[in-house]
C-alpha atoms as a PDB file:
ATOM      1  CA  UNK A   1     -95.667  -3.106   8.625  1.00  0.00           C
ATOM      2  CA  UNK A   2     -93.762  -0.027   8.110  1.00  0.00           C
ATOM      3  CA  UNK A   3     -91.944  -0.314  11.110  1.00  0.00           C
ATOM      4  CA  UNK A   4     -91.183  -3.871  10.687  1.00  0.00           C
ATOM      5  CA  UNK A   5     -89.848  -2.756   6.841  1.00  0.00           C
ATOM      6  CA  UNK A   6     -87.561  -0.324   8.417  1.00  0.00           C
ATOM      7  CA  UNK A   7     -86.230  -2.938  10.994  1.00  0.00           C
ATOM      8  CA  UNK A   8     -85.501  -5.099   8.518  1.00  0.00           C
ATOM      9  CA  UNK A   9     -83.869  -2.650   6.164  1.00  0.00           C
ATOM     10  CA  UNK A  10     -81.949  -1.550   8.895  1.00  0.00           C
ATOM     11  CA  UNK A  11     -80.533  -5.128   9.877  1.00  0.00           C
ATOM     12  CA  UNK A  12     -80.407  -5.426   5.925  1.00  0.00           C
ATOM     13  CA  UNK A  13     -78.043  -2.553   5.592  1.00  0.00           C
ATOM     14  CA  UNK A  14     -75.888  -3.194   9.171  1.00  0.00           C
ATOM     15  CA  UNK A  15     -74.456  -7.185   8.715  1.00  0.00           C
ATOM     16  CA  UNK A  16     -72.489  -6.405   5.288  1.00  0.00           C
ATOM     17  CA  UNK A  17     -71.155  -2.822   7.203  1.00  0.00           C
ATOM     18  CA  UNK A  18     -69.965  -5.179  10.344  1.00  0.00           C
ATOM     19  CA  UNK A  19     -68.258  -7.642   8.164  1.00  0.00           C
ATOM     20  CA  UNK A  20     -66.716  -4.912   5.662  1.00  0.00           C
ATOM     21  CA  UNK A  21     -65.588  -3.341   9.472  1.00  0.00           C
ATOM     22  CA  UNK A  22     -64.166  -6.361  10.401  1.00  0.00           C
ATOM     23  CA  UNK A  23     -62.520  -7.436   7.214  1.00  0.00           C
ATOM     24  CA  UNK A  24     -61.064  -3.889   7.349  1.00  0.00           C
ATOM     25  CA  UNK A  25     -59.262  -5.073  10.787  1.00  0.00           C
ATOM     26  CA  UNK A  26     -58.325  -8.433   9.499  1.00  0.00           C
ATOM     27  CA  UNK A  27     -56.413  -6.719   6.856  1.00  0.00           C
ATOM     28  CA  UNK A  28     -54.916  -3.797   8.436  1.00  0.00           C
ATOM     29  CA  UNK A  29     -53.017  -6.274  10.966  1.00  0.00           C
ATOM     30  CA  UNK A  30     -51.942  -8.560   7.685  1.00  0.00           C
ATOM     31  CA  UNK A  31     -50.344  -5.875   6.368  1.00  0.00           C
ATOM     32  CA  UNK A  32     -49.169  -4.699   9.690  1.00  0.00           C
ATOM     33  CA  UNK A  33     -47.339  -7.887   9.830  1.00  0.00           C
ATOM     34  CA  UNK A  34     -45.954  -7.876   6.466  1.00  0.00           C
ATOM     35  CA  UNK A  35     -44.239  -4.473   7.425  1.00  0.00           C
ATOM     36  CA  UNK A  36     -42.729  -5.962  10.361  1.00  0.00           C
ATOM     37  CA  UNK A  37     -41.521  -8.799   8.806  1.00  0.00           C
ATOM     38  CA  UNK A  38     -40.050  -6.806   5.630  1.00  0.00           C
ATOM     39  CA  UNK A  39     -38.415  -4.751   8.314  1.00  0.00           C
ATOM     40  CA  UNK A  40     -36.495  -7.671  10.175  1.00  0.00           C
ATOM     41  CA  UNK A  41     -35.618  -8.963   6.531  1.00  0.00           C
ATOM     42  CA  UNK A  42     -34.125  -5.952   6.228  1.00  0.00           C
ATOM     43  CA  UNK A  43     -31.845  -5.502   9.231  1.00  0.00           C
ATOM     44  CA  UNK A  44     -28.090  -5.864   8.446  1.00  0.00           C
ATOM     45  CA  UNK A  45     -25.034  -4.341   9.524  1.00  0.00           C
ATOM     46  CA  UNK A  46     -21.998  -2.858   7.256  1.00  0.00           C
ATOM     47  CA  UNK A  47     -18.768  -4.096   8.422  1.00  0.00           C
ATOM     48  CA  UNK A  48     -15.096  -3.550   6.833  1.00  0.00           C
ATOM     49  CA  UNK A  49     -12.134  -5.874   6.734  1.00  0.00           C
ATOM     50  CA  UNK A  50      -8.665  -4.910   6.378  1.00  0.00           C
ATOM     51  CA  UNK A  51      -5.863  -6.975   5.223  1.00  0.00           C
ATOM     52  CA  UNK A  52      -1.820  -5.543   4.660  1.00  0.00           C
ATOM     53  CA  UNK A  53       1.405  -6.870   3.361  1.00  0.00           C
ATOM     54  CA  UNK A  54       4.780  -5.187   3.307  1.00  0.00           C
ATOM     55  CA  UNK A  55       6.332  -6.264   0.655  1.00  0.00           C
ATOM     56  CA  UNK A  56       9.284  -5.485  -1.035  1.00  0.00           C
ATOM     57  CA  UNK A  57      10.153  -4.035  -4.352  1.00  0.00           C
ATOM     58  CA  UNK A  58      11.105  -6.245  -7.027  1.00  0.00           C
ATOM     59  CA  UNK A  59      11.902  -3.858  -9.995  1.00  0.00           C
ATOM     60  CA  UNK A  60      14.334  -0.752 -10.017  1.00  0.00           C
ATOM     61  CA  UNK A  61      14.090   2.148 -12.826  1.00  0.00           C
ATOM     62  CA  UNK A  62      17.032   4.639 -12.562  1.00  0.00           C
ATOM     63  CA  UNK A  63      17.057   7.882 -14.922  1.00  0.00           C
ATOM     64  CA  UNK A  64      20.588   9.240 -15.141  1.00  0.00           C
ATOM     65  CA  UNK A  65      20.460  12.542 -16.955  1.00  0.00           C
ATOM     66  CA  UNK A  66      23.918  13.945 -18.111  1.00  0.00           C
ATOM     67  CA  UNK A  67      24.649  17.366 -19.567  1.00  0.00           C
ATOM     68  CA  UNK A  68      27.829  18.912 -21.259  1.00  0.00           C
ATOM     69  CA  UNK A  69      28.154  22.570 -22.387  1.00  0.00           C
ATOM     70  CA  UNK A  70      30.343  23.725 -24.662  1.00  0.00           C
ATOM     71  CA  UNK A  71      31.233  26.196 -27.968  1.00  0.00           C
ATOM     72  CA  UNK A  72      31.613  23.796 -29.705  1.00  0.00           C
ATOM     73  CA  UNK A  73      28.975  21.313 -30.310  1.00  0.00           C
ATOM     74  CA  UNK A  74      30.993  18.289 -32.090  1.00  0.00           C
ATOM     75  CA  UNK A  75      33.339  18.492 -28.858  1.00  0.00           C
ATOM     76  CA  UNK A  76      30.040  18.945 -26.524  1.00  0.00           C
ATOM     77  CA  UNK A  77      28.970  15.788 -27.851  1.00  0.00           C
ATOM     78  CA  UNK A  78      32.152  14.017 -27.549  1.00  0.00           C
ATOM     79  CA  UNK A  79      32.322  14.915 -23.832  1.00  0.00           C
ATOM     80  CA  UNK A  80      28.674  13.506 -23.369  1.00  0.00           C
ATOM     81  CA  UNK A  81      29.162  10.426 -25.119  1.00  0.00           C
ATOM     82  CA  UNK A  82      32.844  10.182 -22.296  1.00  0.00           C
ATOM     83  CA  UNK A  83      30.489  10.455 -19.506  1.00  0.00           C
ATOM     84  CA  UNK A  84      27.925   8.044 -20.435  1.00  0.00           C
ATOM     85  CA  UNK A  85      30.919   5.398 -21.268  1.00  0.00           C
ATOM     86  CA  UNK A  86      31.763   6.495 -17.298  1.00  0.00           C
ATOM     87  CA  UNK A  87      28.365   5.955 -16.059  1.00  0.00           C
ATOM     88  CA  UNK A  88      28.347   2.398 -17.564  1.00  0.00           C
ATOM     89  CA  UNK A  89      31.354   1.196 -15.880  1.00  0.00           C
ATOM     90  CA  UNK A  90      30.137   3.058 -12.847  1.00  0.00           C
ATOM     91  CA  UNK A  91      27.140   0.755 -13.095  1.00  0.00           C
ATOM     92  CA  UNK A  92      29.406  -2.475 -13.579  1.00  0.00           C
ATOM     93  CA  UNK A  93      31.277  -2.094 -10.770  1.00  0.00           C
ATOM     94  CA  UNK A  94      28.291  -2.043  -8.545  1.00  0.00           C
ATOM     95  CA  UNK A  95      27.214  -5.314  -9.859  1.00  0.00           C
ATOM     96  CA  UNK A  96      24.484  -4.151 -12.504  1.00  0.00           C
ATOM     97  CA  UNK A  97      24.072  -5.340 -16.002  1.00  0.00           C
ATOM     98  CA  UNK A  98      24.103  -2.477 -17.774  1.00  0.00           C
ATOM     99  CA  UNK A  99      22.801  -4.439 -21.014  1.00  0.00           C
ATOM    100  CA  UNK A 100      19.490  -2.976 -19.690  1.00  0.00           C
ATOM    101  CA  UNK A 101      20.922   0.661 -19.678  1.00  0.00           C
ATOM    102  CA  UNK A 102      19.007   2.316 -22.193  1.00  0.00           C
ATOM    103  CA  UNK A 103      19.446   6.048 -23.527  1.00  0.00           C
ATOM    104  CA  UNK A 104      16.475   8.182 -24.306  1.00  0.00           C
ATOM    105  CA  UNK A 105      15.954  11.254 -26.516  1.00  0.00           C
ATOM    106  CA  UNK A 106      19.084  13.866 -26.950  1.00  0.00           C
ATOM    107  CA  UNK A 107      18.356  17.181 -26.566  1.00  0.00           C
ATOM    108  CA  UNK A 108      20.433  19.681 -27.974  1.00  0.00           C
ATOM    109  CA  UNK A 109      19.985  23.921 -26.633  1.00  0.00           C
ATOM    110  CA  UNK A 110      21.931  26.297 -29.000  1.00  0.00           C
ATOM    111  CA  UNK A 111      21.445  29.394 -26.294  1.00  0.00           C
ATOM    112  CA  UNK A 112      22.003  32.019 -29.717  1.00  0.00           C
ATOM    113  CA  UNK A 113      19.145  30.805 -31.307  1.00  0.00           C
ATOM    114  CA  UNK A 114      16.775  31.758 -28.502  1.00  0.00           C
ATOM    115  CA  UNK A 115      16.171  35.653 -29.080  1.00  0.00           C
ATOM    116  CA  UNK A 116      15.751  35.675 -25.743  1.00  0.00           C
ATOM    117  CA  UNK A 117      19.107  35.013 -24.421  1.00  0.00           C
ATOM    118  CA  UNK A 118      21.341  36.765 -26.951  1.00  0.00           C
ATOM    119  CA  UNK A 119      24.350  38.941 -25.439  1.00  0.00           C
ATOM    120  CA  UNK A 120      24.795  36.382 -22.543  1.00  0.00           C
ATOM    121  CA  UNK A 121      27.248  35.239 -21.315  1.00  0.00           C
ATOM    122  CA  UNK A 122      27.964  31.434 -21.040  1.00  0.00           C
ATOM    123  CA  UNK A 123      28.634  28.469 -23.472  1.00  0.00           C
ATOM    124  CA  UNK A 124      26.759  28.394 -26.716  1.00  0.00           C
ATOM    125  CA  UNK A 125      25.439  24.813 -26.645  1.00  0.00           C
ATOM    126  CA  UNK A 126      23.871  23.062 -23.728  1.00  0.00           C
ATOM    127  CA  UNK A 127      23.674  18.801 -24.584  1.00  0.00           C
ATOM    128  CA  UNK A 128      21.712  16.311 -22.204  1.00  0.00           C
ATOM    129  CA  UNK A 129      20.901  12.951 -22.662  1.00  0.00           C
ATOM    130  CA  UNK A 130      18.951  10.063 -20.173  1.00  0.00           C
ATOM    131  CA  UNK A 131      20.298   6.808 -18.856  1.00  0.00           C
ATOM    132  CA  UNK A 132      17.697   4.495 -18.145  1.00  0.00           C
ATOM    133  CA  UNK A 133      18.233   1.584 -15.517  1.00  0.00           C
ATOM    134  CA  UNK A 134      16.114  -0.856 -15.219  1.00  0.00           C
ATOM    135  CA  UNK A 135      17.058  -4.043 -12.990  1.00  0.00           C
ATOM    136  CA  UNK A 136      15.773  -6.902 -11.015  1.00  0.00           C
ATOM    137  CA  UNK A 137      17.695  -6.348  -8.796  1.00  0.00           C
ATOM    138  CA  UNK A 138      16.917  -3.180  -6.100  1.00  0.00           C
ATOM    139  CA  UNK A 139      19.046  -3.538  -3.666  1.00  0.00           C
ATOM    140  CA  UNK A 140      22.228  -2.874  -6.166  1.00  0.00           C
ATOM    141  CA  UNK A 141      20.272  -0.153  -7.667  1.00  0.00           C
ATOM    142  CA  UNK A 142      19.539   1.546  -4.336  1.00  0.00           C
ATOM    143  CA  UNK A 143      23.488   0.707  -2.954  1.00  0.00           C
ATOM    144  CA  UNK A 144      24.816   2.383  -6.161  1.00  0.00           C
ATOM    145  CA  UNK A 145      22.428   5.437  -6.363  1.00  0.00           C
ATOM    146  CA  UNK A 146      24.254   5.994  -2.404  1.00  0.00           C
ATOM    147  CA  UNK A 147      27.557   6.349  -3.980  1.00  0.00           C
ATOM    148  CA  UNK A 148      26.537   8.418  -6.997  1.00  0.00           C
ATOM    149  CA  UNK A 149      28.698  11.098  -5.493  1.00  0.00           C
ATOM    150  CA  UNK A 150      32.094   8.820  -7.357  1.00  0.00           C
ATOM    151  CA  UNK A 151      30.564  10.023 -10.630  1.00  0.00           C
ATOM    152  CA  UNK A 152      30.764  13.416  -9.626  1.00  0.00           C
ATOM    153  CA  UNK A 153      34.112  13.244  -8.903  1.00  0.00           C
ATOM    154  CA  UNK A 154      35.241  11.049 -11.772  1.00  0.00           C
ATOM    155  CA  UNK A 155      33.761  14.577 -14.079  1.00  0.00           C
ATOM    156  CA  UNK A 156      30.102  13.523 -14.961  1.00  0.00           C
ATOM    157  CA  UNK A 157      28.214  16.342 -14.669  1.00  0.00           C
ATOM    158  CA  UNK A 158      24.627  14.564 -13.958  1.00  0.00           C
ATOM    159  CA  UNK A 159      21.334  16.805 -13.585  1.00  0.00           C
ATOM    160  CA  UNK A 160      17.828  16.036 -13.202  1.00  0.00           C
ATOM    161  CA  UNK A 161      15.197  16.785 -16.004  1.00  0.00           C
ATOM    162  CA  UNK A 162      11.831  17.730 -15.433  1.00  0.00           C
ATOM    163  CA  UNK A 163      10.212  14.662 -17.706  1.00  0.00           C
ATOM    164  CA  UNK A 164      11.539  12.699 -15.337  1.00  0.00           C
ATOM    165  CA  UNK A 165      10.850  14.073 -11.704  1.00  0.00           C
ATOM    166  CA  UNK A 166      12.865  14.285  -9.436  1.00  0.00           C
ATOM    167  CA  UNK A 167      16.381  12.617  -9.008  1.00  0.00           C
ATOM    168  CA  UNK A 168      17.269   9.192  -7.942  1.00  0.00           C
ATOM    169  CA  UNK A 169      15.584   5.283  -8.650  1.00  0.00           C
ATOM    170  CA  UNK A 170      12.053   3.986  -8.528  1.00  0.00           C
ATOM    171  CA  UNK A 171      11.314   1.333  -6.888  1.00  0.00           C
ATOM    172  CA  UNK A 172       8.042  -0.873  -7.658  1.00  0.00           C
ATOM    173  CA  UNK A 173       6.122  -3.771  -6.887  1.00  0.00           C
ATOM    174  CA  UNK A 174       5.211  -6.102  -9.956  1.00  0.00           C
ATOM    175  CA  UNK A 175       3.859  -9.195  -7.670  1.00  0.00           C
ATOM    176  CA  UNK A 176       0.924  -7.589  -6.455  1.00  0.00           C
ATOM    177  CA  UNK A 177      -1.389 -10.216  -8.581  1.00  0.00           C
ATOM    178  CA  UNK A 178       0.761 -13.202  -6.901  1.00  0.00           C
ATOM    179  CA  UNK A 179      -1.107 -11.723  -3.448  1.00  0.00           C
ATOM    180  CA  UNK A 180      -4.567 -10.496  -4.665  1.00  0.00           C
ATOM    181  CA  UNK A 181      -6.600 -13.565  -3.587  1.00  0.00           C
ATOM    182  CA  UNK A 182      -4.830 -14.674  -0.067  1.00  0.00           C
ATOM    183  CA  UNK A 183      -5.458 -10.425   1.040  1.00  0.00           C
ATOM    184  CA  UNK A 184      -9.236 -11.351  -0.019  1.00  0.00           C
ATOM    185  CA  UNK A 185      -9.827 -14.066   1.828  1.00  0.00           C
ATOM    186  CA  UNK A 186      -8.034 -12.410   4.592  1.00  0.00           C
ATOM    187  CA  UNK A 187      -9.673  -9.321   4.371  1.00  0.00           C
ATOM    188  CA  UNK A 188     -13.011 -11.168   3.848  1.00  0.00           C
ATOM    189  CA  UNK A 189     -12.781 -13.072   6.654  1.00  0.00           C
ATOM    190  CA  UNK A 190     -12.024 -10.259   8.911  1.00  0.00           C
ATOM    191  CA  UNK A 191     -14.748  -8.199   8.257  1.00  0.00           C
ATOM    192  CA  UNK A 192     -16.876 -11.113   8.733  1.00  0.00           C
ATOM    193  CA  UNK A 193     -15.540 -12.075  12.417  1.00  0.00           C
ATOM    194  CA  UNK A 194     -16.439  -8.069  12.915  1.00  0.00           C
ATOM    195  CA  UNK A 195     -20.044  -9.048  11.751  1.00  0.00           C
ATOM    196  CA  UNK A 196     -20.238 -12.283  14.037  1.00  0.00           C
ATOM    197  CA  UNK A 197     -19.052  -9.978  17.042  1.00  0.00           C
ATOM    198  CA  UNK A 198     -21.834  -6.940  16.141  1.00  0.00           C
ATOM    199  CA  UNK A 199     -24.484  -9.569  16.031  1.00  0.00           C
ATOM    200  CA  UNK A 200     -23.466 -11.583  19.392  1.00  0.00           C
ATOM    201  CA  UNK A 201     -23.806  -8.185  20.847  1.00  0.00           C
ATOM    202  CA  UNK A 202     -27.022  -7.074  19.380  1.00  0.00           C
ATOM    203  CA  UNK A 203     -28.254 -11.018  20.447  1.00  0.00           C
ATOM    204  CA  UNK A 204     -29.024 -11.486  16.635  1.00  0.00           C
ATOM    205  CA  UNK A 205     -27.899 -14.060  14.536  1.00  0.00           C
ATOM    206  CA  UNK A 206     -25.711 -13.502  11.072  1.00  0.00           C
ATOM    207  CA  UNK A 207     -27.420 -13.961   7.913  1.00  0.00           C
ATOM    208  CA  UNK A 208     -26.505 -14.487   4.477  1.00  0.00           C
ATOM    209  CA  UNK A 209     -24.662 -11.714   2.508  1.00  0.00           C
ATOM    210  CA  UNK A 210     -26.908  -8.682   1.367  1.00  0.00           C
ATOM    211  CA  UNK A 211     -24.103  -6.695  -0.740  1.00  0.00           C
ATOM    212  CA  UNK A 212     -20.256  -6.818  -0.761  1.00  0.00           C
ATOM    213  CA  UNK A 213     -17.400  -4.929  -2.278  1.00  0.00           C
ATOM    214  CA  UNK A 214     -14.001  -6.016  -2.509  1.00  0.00           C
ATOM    215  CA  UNK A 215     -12.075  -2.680  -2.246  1.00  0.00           C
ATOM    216  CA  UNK A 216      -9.486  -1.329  -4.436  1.00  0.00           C
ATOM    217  CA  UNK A 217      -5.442  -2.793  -3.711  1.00  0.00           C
ATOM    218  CA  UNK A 218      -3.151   0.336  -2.907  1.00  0.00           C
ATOM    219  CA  UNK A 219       0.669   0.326  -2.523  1.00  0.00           C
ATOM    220  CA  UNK A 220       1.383   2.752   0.569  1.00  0.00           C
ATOM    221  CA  UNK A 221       5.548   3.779   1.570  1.00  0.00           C
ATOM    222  CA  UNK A 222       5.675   1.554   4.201  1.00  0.00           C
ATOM    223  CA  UNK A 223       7.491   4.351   6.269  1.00  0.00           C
ATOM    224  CA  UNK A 224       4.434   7.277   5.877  1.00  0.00           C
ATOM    225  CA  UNK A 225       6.776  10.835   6.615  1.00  0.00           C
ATOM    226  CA  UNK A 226       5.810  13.948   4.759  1.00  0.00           C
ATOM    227  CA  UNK A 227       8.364  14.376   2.256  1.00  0.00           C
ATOM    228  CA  UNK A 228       8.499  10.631   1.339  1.00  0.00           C
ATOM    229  CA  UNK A 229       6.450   8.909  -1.415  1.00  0.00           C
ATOM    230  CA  UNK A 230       5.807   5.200  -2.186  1.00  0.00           C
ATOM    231  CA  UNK A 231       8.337   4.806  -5.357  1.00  0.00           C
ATOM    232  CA  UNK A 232      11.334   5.681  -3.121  1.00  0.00           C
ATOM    233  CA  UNK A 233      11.479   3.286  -0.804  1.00  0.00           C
ATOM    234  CA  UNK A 234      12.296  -0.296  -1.326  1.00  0.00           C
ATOM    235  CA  UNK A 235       9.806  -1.681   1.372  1.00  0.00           C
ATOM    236  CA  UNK A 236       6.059  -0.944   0.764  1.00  0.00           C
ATOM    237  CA  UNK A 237       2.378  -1.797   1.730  1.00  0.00           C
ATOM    238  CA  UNK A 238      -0.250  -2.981   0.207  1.00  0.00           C
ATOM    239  CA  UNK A 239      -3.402  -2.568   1.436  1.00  0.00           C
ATOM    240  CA  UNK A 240      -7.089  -3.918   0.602  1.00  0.00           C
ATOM    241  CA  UNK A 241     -10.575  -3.193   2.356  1.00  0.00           C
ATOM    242  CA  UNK A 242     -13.592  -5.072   2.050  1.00  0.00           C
ATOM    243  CA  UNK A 243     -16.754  -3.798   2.932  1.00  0.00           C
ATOM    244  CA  UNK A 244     -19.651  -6.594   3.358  1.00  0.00           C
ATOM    245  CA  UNK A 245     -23.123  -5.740   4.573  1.00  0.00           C
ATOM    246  CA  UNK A 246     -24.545  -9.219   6.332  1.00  0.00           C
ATOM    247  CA  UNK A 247     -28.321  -9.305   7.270  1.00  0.00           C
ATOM    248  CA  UNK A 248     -29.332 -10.075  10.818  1.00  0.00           C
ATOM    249  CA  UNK A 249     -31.718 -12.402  12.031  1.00  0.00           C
ATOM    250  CA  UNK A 250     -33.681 -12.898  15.206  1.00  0.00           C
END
């Protein structure tokens, strides 16, 4: 009787161990295979897709600074106000409108009222003034800056002030909106024939889209030379990357 007790108490206390052992199995393979299968879900591959355009520049901005010196600052200011009249016709005969010409802030040094300078030599009063072109039309703006030189000659005294940078026109690029969505598609499209070729060579198959990001539009010189920056020439880049991440499948 005891023995047969035991037996069964032992037989009583093995079955539910077996099946919690095999259950145990049952559900370390499940989740084996949910791990594997999260992990395929998750295979993609990060591609990038260029697009470019050169474009041209469709807006001009030309600061003209002038100066006079003088003694006398009533004269000073006649000669400044000669040399802008000069400048304008300058600007005429190379086909600009100079109703666009625009003159910014006067600025007026009187050298013996800086303590500084006192017992120099040199005039008394130093004048400058800005001439702003703007045009539509570059080209004219870029031709005329070439012969700047006839100013010189003609007795403008032209000089470059520091709120403006350095001498000579800008040149920009106001259509970049007009090419914003034919560059995405372009660039899109290219970073998505990248993806196709990744996954032919991996022997996967292209999924869906797991994240993208357009890029940000630049505006590059189109000729890159130290020395040379983007608002001085009249021909320019513009550049956009995409970056896509496509998932994979088996």
């Amino acid at each position: 009787m005891t023995d047969g007790q035991t037996v069964r108490r032992s037989d009583g206390q093995w079955i539910p161990a077996a099946v919690l052992a095999v259950g145990l199995v049952l559900a370390g393979v499940s989740i084996g295979r949910g791990f594997t299968q999260s992990r395929l879900g998750d295979r993609y591959v990060s591609v990038k897709g260029v697009s470019e355009r050169e474009v041209k520049a469709d807006l001009a901005l030309w600061p003209i600074q002038l100066s006079t010196t003088g003694a006398d600052l009533a004269r000073s200011q006649v000669e400044l106000n000669n040399g802008i009249a000069r400048v304008k016709v300058f600007l005429s005969k190379q086909g600009l409108d100079t109703a666009e010409a625009r003159l910014q802030v006067l600025r007026v040094t009187d050298r013996d009222a800086n303590p500084y300078q006192q017992n120099q030599a040199g005039p008394r009063f130093i004048i400058s003034q800005t001439l702003i072109v703007r045009s539509t039309e570059p080209d004219k703006v870029l031709a005329a800056s070439q012969r700047v030189g006839e100013l010189v000659a003609a007795g403008v005294v032209l000089s470059s002030g520091p709120e403006y940078g350095p001498a000579g026109p800008s040149f920009l690029f106001t259509g970049l909106n007009d090419i914003k969505p034919a560059m995405i598609a372009e660039a899109t499209g290219r970073a998505r024939e990248a993806a196709e070729q990744f996954a032919r060579d991996a022997q996967s198959r292209l999924g869906g889209i797991r994240q993208a990001n357009q890029g940000v539009f630049v505006i590059l010189p189109r000729d890159q030379a130290p020395g040379l920056s983007e608002e001085s020439q009249l021909f320019k880049t513009v550049r956009v990357v995409a970056s896509v991440d496509y998932y994979l499948r088996d």
